[in-house]
Protein backbone atom coordinates (compact mmCIF):
# COMPACT_ATOMS: atom_id res chain seq x y z
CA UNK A 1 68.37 146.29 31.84
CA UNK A 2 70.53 149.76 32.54
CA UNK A 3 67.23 151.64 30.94
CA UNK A 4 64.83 149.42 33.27
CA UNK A 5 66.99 150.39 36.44
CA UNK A 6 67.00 153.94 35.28
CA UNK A 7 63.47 153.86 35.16
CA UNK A 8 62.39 152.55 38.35
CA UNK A 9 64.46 154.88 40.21
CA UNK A 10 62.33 158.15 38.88
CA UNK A 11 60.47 159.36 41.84
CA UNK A 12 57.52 161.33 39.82
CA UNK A 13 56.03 159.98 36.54
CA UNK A 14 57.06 161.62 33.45
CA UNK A 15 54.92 162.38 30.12
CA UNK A 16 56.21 162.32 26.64
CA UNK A 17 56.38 165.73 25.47
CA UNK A 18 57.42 167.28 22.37
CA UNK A 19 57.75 171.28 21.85
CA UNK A 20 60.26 174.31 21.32
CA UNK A 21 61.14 176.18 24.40
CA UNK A 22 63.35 178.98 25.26
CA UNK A 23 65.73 178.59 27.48
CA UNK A 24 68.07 181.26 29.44
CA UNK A 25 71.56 179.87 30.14
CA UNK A 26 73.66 182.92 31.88
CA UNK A 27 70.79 185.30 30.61
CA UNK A 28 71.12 184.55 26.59
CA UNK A 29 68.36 182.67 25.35
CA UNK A 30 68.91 179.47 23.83
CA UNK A 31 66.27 177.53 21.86
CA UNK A 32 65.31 174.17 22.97
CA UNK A 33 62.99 171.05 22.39
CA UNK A 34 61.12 169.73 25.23
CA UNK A 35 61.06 166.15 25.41
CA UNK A 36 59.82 164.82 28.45
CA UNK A 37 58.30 166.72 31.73
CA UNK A 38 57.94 165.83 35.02
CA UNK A 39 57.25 167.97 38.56
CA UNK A 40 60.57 167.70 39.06
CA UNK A 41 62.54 168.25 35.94
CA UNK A 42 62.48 167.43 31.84
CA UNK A 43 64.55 166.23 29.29
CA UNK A 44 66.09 168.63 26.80
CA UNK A 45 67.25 168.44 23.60
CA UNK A 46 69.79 171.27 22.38
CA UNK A 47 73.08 171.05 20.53
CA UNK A 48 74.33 174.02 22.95
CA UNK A 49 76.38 172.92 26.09
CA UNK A 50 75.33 174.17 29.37
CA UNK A 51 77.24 175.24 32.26
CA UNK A 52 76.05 172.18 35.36
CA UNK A 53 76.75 174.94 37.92
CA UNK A 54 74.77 178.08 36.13
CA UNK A 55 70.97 178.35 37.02
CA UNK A 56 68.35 177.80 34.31
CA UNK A 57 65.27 179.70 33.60
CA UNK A 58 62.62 177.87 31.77
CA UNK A 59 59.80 179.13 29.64
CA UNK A 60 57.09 176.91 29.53
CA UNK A 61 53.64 177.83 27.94
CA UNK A 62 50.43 176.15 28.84
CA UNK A 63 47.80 174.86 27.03
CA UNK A 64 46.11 178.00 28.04
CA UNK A 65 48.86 180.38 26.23
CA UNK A 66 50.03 181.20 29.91
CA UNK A 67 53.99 181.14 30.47
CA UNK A 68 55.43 179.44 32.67
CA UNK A 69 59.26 180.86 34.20
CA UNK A 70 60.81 177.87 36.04
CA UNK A 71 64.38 178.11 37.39
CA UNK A 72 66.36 174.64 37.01
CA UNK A 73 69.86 173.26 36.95
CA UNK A 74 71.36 170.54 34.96
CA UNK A 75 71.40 166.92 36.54
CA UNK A 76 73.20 165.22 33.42
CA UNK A 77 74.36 165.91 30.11
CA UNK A 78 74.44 162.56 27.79
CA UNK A 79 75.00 163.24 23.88
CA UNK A 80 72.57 160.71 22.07
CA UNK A 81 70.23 161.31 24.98
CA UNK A 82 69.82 164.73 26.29
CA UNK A 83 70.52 167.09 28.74
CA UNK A 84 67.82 166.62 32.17
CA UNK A 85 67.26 169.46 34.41
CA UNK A 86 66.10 169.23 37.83
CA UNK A 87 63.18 172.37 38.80
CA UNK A 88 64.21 174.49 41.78
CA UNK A 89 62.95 176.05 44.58
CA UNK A 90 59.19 175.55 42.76
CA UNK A 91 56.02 177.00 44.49
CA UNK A 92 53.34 175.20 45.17
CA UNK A 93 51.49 177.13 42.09
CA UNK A 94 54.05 176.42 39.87
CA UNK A 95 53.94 172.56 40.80
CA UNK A 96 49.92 172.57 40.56
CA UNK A 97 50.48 173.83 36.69
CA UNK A 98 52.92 171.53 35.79
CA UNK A 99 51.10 168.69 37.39
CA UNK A 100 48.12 170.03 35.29
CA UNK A 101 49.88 170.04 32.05
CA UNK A 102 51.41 165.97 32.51
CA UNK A 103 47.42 165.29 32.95
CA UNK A 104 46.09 166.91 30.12
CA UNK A 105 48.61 166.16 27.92
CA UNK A 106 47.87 162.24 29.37
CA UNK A 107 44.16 163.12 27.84
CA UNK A 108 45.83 164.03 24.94
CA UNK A 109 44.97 167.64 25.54
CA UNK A 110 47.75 169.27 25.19
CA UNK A 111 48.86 170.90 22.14
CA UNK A 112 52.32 171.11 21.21
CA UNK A 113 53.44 174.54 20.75
């Protein structure tokens, strides 16, 4: 039931997404594995912990090979689970490509990287 209520309260739909990104926490990059994306945030997977006050900058490349640089902070941090990071101050460009990327990886377009 707790995973149901979860659920429902996600304002923007989410796809499944698997891939290695890199991460900057404080300026050092620090590998992690996508696992879900949404236009307003992801899941993370990485065994590093990360500073909830510190701002995030995202990698994220495309299906076209194009990076993405998204700045984020942390929302939660759950071992078992994941850490989720909530996107900030996005531009409307930035929130057209990611809104691209959930579609074609719903086609099954996407390639993970």
């Amino acid at each position: 039931m707790q995973r149901r209520l979860s659920q429902d309260r996600r304002r923007l739909a989410r796809c499944l997404l698997s891939r290695e990104l890199i991460l900057f926490h404080h300026g050092v990059p620090i590998a992690v594995r996508l696992r879900n994306l949404s236009e307003g945030g992801a899941l993370l997977e990485t065994s590093e912990h990360l500073n909830a006050t510190a701002p995030l900058v995202l990698v994220l490349y495309l299906p076209d090979r194009r990076p993405l640089t998204l700045t984020a902070r942390v929302r939660f941090s759950r071992e078992g689970i994941g850490v989720g990071i909530e996107f900030i101050r996005l531009t409307p460009y930035q929130r057209r490509r990611i809104a691209a990327l959930i579609k074609a990886t719903a086609r099954g377009e996407a390639q993970a990287k």
